[in-house]
C-alpha atoms as a PDB file:
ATOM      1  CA  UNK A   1      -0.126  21.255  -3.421  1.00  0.00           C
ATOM      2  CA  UNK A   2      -2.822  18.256  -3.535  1.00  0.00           C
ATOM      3  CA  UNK A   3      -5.576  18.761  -1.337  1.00  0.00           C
ATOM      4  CA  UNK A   4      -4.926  17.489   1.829  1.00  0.00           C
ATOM      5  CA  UNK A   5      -7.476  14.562   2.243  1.00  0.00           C
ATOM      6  CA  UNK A   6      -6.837  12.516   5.431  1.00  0.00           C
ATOM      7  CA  UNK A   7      -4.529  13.904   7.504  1.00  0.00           C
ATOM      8  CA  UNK A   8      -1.125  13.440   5.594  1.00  0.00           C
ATOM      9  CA  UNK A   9      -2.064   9.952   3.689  1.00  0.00           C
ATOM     10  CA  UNK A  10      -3.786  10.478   0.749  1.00  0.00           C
ATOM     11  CA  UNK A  11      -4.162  13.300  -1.573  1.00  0.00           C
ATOM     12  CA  UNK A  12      -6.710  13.961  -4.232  1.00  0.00           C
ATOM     13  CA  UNK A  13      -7.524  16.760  -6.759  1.00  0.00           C
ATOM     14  CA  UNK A  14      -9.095  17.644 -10.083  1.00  0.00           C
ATOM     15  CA  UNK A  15      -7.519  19.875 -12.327  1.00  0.00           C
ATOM     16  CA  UNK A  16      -9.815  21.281 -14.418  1.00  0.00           C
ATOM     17  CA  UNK A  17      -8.693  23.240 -17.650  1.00  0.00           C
ATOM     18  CA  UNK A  18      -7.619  26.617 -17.063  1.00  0.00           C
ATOM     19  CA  UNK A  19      -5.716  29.544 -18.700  1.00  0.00           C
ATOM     20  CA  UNK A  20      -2.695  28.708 -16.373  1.00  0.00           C
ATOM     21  CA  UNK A  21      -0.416  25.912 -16.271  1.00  0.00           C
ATOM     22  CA  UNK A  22       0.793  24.452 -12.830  1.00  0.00           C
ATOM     23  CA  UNK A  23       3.629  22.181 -11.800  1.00  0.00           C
ATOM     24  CA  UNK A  24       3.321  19.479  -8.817  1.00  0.00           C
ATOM     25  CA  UNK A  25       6.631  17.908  -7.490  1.00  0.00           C
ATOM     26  CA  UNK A  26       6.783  14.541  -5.894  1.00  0.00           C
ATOM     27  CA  UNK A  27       9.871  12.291  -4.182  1.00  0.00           C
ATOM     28  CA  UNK A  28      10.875  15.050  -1.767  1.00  0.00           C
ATOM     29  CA  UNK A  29       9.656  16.471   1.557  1.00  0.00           C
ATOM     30  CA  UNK A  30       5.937  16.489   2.597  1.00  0.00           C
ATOM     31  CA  UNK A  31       5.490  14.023  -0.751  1.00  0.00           C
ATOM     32  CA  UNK A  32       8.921  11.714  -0.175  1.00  0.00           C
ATOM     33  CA  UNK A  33       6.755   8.833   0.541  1.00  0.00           C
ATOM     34  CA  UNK A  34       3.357   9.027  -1.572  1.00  0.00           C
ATOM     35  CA  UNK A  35       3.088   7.593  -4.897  1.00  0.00           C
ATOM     36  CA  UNK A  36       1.077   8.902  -7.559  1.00  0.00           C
ATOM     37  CA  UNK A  37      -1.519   8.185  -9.864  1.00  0.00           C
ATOM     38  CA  UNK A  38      -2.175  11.165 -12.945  1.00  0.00           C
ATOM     39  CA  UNK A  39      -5.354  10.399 -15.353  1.00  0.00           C
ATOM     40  CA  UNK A  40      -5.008  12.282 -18.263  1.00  0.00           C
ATOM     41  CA  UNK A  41      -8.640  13.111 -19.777  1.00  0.00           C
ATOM     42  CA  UNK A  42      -7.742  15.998 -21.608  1.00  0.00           C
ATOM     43  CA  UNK A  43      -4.761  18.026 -23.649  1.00  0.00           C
ATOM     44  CA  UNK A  44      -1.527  16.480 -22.128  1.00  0.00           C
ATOM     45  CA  UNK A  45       1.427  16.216 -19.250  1.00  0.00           C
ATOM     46  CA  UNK A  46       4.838  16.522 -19.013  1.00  0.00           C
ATOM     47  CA  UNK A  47       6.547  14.348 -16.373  1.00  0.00           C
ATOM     48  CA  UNK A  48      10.022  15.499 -16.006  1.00  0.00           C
ATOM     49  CA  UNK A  49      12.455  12.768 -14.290  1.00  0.00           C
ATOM     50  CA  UNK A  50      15.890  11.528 -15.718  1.00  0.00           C
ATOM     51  CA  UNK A  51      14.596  12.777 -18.899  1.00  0.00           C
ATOM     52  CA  UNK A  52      11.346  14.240 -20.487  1.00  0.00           C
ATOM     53  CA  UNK A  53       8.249  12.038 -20.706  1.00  0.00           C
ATOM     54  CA  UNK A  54       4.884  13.200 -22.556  1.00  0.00           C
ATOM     55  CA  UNK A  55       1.754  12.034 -21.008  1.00  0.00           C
ATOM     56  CA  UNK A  56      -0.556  12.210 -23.767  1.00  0.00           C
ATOM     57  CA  UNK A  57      -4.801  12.802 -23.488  1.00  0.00           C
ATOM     58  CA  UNK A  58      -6.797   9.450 -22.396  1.00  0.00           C
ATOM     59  CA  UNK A  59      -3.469   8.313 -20.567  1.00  0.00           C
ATOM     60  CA  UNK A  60      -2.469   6.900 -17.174  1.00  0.00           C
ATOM     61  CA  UNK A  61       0.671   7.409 -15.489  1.00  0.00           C
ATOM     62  CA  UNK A  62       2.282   6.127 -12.377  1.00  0.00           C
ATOM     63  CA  UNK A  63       5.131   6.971 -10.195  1.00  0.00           C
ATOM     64  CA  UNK A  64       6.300   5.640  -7.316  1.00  0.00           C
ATOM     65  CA  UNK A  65       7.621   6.781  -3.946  1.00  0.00           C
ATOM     66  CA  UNK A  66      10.577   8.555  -3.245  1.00  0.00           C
ATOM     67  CA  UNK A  67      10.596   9.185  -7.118  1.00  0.00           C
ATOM     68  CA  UNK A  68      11.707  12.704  -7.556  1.00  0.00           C
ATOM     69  CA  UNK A  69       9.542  14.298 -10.770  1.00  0.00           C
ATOM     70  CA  UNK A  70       7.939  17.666 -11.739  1.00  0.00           C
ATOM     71  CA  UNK A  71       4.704  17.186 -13.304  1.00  0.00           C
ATOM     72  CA  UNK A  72       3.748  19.760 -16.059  1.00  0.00           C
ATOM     73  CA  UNK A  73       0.238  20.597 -16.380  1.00  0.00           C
ATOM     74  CA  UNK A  74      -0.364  23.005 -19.276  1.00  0.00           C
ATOM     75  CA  UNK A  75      -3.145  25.302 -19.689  1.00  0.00           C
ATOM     76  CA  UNK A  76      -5.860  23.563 -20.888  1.00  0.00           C
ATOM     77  CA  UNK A  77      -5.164  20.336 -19.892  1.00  0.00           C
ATOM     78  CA  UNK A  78      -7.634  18.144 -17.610  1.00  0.00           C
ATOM     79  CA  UNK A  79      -6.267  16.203 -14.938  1.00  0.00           C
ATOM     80  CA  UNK A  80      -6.700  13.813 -12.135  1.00  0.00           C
ATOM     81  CA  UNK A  81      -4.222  13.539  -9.890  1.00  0.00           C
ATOM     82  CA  UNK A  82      -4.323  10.935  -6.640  1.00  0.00           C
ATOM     83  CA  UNK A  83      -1.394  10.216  -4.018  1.00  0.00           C
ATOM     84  CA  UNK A  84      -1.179   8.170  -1.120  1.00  0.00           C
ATOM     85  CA  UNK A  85       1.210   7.127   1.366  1.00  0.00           C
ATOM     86  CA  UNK A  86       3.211   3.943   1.029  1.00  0.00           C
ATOM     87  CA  UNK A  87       2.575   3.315   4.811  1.00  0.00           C
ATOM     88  CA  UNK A  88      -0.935   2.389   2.720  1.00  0.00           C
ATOM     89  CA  UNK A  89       0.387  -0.052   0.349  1.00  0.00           C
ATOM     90  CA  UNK A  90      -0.944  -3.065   1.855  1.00  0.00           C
ATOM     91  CA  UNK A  91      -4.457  -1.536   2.129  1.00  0.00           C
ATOM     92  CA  UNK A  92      -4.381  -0.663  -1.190  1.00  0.00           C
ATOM     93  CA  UNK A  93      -2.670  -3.729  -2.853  1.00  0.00           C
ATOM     94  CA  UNK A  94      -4.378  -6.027  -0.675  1.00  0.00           C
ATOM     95  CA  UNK A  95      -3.342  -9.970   0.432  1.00  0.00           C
ATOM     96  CA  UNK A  96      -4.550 -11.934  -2.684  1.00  0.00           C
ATOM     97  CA  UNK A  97      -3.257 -13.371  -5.760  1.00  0.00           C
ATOM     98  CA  UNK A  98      -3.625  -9.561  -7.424  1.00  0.00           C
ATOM     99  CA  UNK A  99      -1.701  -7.998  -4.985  1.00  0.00           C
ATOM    100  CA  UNK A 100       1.959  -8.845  -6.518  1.00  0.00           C
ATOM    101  CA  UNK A 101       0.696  -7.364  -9.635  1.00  0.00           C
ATOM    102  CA  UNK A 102      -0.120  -4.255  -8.205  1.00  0.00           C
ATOM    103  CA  UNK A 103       2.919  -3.718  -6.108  1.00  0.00           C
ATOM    104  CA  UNK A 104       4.717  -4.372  -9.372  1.00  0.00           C
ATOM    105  CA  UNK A 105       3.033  -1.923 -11.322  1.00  0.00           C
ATOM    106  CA  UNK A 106       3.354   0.713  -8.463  1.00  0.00           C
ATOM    107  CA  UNK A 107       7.130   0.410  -8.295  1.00  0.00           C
ATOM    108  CA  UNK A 108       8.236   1.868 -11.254  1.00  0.00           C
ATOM    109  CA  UNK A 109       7.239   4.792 -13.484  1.00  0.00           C
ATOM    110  CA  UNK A 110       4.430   3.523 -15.780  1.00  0.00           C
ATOM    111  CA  UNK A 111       2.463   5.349 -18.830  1.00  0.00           C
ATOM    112  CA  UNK A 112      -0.697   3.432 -20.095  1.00  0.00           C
ATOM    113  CA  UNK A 113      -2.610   4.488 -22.783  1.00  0.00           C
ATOM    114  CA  UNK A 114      -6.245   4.254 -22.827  1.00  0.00           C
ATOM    115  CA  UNK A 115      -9.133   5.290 -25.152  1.00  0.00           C
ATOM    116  CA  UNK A 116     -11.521   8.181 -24.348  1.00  0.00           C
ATOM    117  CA  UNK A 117     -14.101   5.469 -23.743  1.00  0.00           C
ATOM    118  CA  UNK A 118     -11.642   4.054 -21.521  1.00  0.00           C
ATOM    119  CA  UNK A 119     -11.197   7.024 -19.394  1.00  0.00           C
ATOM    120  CA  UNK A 120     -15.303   7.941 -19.260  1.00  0.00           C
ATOM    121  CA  UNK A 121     -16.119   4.677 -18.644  1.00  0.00           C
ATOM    122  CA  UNK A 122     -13.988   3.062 -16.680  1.00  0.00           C
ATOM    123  CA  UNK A 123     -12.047   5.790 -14.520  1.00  0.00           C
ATOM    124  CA  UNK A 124     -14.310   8.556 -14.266  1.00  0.00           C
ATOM    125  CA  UNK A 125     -17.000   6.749 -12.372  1.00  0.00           C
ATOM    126  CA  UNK A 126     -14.621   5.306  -9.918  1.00  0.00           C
ATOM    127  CA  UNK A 127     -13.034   8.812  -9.593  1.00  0.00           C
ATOM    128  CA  UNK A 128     -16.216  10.201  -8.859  1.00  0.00           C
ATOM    129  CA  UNK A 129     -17.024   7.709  -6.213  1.00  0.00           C
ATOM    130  CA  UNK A 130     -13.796   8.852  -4.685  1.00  0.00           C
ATOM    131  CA  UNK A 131     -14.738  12.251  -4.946  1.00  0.00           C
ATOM    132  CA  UNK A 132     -18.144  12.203  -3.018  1.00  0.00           C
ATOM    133  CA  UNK A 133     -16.526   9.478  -0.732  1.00  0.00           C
ATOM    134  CA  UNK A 134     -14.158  12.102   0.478  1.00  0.00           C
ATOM    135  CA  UNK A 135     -16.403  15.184   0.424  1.00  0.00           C
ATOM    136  CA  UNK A 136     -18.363  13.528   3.306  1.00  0.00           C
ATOM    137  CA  UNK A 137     -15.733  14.386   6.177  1.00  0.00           C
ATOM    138  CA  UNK A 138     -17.436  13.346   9.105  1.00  0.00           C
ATOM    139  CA  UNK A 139     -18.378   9.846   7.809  1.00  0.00           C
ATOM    140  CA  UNK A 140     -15.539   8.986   5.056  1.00  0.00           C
ATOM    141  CA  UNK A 141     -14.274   6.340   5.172  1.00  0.00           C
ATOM    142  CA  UNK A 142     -10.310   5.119   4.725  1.00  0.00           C
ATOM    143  CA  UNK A 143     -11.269   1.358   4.005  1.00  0.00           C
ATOM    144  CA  UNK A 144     -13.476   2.687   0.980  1.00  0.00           C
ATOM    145  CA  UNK A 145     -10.904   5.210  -0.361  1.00  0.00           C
ATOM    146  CA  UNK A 146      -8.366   2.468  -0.403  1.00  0.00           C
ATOM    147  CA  UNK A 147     -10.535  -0.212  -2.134  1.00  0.00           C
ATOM    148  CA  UNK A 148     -11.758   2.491  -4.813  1.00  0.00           C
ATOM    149  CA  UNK A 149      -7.531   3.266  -5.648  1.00  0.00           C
ATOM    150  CA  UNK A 150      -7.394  -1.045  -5.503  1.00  0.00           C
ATOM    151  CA  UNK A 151      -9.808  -0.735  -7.716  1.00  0.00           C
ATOM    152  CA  UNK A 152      -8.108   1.906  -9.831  1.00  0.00           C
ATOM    153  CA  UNK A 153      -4.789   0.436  -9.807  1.00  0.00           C
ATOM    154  CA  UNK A 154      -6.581  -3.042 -11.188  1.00  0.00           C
ATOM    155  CA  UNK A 155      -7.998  -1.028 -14.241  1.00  0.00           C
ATOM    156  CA  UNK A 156      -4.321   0.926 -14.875  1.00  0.00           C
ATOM    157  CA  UNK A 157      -2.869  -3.205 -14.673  1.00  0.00           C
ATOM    158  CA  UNK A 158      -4.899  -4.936 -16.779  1.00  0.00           C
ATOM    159  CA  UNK A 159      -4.216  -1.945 -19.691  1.00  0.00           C
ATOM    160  CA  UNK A 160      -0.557  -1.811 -19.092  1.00  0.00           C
ATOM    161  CA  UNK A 161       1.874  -4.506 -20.711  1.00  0.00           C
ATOM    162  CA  UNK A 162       3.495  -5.355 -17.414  1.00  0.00           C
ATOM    163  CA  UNK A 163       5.025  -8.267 -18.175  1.00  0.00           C
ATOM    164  CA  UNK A 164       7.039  -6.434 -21.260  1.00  0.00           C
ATOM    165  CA  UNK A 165       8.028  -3.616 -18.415  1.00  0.00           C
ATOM    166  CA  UNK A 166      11.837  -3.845 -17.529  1.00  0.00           C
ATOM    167  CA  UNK A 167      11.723  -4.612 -13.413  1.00  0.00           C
ATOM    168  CA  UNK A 168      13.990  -2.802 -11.051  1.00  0.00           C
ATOM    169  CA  UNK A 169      14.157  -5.334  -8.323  1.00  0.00           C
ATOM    170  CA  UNK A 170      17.306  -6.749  -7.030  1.00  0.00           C
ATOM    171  CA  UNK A 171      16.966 -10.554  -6.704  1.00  0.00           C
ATOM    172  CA  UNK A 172      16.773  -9.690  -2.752  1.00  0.00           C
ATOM    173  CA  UNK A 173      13.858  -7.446  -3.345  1.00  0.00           C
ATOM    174  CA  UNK A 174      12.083  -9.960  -5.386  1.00  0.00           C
ATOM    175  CA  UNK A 175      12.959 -12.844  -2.990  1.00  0.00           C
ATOM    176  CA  UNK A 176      11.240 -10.727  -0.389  1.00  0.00           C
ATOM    177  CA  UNK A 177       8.551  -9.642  -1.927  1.00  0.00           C
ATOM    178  CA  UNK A 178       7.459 -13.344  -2.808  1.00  0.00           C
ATOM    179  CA  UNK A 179       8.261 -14.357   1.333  1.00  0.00           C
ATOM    180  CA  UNK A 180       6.103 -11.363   2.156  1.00  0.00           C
ATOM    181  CA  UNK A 181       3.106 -12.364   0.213  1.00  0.00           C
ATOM    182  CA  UNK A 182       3.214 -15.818   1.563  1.00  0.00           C
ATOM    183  CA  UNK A 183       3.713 -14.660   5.173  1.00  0.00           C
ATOM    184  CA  UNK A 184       0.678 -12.546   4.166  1.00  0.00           C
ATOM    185  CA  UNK A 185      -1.680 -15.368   3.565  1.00  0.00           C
ATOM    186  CA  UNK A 186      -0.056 -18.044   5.542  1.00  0.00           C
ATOM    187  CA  UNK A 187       0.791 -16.129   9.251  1.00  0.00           C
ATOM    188  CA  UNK A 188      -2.210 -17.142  10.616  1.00  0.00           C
ATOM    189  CA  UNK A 189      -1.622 -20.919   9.948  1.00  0.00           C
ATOM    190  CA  UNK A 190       1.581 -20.794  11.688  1.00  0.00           C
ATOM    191  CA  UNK A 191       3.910 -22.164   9.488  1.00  0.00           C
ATOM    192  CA  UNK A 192       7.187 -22.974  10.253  1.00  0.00           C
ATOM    193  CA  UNK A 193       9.958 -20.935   8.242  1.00  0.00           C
ATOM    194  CA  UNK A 194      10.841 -24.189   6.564  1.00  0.00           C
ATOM    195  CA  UNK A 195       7.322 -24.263   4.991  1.00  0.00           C
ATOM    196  CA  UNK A 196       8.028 -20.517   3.808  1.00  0.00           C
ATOM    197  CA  UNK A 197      11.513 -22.014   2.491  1.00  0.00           C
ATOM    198  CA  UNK A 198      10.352 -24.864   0.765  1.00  0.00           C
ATOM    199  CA  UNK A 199       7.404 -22.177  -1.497  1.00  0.00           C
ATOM    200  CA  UNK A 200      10.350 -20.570  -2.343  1.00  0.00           C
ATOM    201  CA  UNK A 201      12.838 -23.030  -3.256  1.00  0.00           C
ATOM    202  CA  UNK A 202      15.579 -22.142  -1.642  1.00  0.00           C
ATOM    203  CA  UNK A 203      17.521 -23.095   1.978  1.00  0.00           C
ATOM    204  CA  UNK A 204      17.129 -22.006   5.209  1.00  0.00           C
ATOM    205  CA  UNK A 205      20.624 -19.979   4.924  1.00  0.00           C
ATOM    206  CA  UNK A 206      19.972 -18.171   2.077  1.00  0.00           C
ATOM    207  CA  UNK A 207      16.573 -16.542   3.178  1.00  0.00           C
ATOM    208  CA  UNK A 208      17.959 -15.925   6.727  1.00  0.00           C
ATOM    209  CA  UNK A 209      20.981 -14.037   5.019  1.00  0.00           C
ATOM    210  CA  UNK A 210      18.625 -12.592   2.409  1.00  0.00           C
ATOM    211  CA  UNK A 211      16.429 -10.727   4.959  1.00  0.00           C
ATOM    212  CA  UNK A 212      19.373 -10.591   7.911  1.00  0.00           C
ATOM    213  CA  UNK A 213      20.910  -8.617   4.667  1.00  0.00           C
ATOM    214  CA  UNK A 214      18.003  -6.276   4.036  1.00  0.00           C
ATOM    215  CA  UNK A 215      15.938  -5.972   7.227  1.00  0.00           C
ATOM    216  CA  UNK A 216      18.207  -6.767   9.962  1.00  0.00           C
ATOM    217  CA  UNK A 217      15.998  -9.643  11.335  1.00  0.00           C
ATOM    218  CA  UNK A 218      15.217 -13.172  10.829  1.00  0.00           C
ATOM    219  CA  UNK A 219      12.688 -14.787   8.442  1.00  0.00           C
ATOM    220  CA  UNK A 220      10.778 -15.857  12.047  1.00  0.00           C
ATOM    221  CA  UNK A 221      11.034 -12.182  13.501  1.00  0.00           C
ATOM    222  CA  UNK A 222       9.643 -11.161  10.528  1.00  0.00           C
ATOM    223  CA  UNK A 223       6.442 -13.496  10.508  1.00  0.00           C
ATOM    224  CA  UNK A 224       6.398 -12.693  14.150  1.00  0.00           C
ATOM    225  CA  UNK A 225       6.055  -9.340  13.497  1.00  0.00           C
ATOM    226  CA  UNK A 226       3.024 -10.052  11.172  1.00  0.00           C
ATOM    227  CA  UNK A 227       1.706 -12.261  13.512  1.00  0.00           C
ATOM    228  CA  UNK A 228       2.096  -9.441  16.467  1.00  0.00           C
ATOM    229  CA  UNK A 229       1.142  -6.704  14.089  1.00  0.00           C
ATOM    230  CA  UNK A 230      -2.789  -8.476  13.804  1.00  0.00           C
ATOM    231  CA  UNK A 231      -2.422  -9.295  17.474  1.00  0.00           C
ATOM    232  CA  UNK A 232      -1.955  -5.814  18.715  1.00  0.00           C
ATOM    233  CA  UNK A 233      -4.767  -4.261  16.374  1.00  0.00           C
ATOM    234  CA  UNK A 234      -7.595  -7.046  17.226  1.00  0.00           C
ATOM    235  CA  UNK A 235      -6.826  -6.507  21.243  1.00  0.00           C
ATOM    236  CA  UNK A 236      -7.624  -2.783  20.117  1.00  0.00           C
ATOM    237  CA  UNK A 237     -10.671  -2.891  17.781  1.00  0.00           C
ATOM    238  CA  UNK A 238     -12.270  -6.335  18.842  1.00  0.00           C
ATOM    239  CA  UNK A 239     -14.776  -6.755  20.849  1.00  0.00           C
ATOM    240  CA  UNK A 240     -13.842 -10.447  21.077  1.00  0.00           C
ATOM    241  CA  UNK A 241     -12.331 -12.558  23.949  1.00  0.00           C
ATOM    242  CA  UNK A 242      -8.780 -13.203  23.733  1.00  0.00           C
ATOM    243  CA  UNK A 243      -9.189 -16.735  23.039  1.00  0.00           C
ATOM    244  CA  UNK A 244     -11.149 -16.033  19.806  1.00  0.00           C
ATOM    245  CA  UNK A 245      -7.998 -13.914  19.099  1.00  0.00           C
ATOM    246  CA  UNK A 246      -5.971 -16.676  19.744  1.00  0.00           C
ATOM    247  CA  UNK A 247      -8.174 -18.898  17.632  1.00  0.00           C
ATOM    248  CA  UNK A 248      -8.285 -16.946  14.641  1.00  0.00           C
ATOM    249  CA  UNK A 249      -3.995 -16.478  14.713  1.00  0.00           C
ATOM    250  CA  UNK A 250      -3.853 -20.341  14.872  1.00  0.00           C
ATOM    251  CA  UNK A 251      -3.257 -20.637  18.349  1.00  0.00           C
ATOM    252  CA  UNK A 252      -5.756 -23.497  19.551  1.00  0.00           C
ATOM    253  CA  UNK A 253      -4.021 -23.111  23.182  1.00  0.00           C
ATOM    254  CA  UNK A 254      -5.122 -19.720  24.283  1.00  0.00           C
ATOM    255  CA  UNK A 255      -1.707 -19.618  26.504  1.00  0.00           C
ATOM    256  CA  UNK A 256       0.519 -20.048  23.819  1.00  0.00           C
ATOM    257  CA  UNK A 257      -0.763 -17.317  22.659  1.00  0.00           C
ATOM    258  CA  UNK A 258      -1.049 -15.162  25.948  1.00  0.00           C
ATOM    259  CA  UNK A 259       3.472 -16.454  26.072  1.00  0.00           C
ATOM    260  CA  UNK A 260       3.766 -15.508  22.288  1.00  0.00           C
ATOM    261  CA  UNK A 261       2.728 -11.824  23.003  1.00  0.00           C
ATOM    262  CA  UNK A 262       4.149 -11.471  26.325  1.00  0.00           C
ATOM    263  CA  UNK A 263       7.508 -12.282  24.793  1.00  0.00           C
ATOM    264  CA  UNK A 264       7.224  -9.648  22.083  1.00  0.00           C
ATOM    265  CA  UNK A 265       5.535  -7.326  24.033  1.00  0.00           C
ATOM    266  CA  UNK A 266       6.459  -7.204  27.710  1.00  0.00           C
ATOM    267  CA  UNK A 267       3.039  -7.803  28.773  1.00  0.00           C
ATOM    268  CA  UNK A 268       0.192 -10.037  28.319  1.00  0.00           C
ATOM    269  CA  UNK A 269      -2.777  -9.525  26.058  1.00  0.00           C
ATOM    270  CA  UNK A 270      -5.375  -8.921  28.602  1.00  0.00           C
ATOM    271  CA  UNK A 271      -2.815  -6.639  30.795  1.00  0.00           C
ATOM    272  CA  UNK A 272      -2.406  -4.726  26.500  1.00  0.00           C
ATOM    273  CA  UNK A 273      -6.105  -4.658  25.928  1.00  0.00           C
ATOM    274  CA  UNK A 274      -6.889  -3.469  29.524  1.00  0.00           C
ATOM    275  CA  UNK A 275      -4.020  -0.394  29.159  1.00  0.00           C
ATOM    276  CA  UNK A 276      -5.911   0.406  25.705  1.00  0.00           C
ATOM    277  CA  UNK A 277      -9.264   0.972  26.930  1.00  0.00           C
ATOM    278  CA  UNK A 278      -8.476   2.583  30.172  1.00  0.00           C
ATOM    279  CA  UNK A 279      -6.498   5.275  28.941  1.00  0.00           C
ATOM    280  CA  UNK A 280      -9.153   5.771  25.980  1.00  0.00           C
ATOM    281  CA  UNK A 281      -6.673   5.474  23.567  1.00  0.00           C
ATOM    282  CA  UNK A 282      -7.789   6.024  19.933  1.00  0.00           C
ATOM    283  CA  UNK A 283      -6.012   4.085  17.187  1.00  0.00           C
ATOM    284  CA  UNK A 284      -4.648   6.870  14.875  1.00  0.00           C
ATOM    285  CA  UNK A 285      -4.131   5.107  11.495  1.00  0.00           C
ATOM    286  CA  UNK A 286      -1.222   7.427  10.986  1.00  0.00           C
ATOM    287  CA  UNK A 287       0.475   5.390  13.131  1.00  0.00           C
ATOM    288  CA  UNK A 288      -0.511   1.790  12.988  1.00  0.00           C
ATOM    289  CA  UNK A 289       2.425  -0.653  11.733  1.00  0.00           C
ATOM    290  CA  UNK A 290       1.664  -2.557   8.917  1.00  0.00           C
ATOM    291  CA  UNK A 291       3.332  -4.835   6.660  1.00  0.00           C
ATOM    292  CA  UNK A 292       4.472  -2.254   4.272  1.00  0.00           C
ATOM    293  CA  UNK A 293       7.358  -1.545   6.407  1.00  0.00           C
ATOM    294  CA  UNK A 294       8.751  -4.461   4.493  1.00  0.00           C
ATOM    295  CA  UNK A 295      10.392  -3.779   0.668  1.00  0.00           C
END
C-alpha cells in the first residue's frame, strides 16, 4: 500500500531498489478513485492491464482512475510512485488554458520516455520538494502538494506526444469538458447559457440534452452549482462582508445575491455564514464539492 499522506487523498512513496519485488494494484477499492503517476529512475515496470506494458528506466507512466492495473516492481528497480484522488482534479489541473491538457493526459494510460537527465533534472527536484513538503505534518500544506503534481503533470505533458494519443472521449464527454472549462473561467461574470452556447457552437437544445443526458441537470444548474460551490466556501473561509462576496461572483446588487443563495440553499448567506461559525465547524477538504464532480 502507498503511504497514506493526507487522510485518504493523496498517496506518495519511494521505492528504493531492493532484493524483493512488490506489486501495487489500482482501479479497485480503497484506490477506485486515485490516479497514478510512476517515475521510473531505475531498472524497469511492468503495468499489467488489458495486456502487458513495459515501463522502461528514465520513463513516466500514467493511469487514470477507476483503471484496474497491477504494477510490477522488480527487484532492483527504483521507483516513484504518486496517487491522488480525482475529487482533486481541479486543484491539480487548475482553471487556465493548461488545464485541458492536463485532464487529457490524465485520462488515459500514458508512457513517456525521458532521458536520465530528464528524470535528475527535471523530476527529482520537484519530487523532493514533495517529499519534505509532506514530511512536515503539522504545517503541510494541500495547496503546495497539488501545485508541485501541477507542476509534475506539466513536465510528463510537454514530453508526451499528446496530440498523436488516440482519445477515449465520447463526443458528450468532450462537449462537456469544453462547457466545464468555460464555466470555469467565466461563472463569475455571469454569463447567460447562450454565451456558453455560442463558445461552443452549438444550440441551446443540444447542450441542454447533452448534459440533461449525462448529469441529469441543466447547463444553468450546472453553472449554478459552480457559482454556489465558490459561494458556500468564501462564506466559510472569508473574512469578508457578504457584499464583497457578492462583488467578486458578479453580483453588483448584494440582494441578488443574498435571493440567488437562498434559492439554492434554503437560507440566506448571513443566516449560512452565522450557522458555520457558531457551531465551529471546520471545513474538512475531504468533503468539500468541487467541480470535479463533473466528467
Amino acid at each position: 500500500m502507498l503511504t497514506n499522506i493526507i487522510g485518504s487523498m493523496v498517496r506518495f512513496e519511494s521505492i528504493q531498489p531492493g532484493l524483493q519485488s512488490r506489486v501495487f494494484s489500482t482501479g479497485k477499492d480503497n484506490f477506485s478513485d486515485f490516479n497514478l503517476i510512476g517515475i521510473v529512475q531505475r531498472g524497469d515496470v511492468t503495468v499489467l492491464m488489458e495486456e502487458m506494458h513495459q515501463v522502461t528506466e528514465s520513463s513516466v507512466f500514467c493511469i487514470p482512475h477507476k483503471k484496474q492495473a497491477k504494477v510490477l516492481v522488480p527487484a532492483g528497480s527504483q521507483v516513484w510512485l504518486l496517487g491522488y484522488r480525482n475529487e482533486l482534479i481541479s486543484l491539480v489541473t487548475g482553471t487556465d488554458l493548461d488545464s485541458a491538457k492536463l485532464e487529457t493526459l490524465m485520462r488515459q494510460f500514458t508512457i513517456t520516455s525521458s532521458t536520465k537527465n530528464g528524470i535528475d533534472e527535471e523530476f527529482l527536484p520537484l519530487l523532493g520538494l514533495l517529499r519534505a513538503e509532506i514530511s512536515i505534518s503539522n504545517k503541510r500544506s494541500r495547496t503546495v502538494i497539488c501545485s508541485i503534481i501541477r507542476i509534475l503533470l506539466i513536465c510528463i505533458y510537454r514530453l508526451s506526444d499528446i496530440e498523436s494519443i488516440r482519445l477515449t472521449h465520447s463526443p458528450d464527454e468532450l462537449v462537456l469538458q469544453q462547457f466545464r472549462q468555460l464555466v470555469e473561467v467565466e461563472y463569475r461574470n455571469r454569463r447567460a447559457v447562450s454565451y456558453y452556447c455560442q463558445e461552443l457552437n452549438m444550440t441551446y437544445d443540444r447542450l441542454h440534452a447533452i448534459c440533461q443526458r449525462n448529469l441529469k441537470k441543466t447547463p444553468l444548474q450546472l453553472i449554478n452549482n459552480r457559482v454556489l460551490i465558490e459561494a458556500t466556501t468564501r462564506l466559510k473561509k472569508s473574512a469578508g462582508s457578504i457584499q464583497v462576496i457578492a462583488n467578486d461572483l458578479g453580483y453588483s446588487d448584494g440582494s441578488q445575491f443574498s435571493h440567488f443563495f437562498k434559492k439554492e440553499t434554503g437560507m440566506s448567506p448571513s443566516q449560512f455564514k452565522r450557522n458555520h461559525t457558531e457551531k465551529g465547524l471546520k471545513d474538512h477538504d475531504e468533503n468539500t464539492p468541487d467541480f470535479s464532480d463533473w466528467p
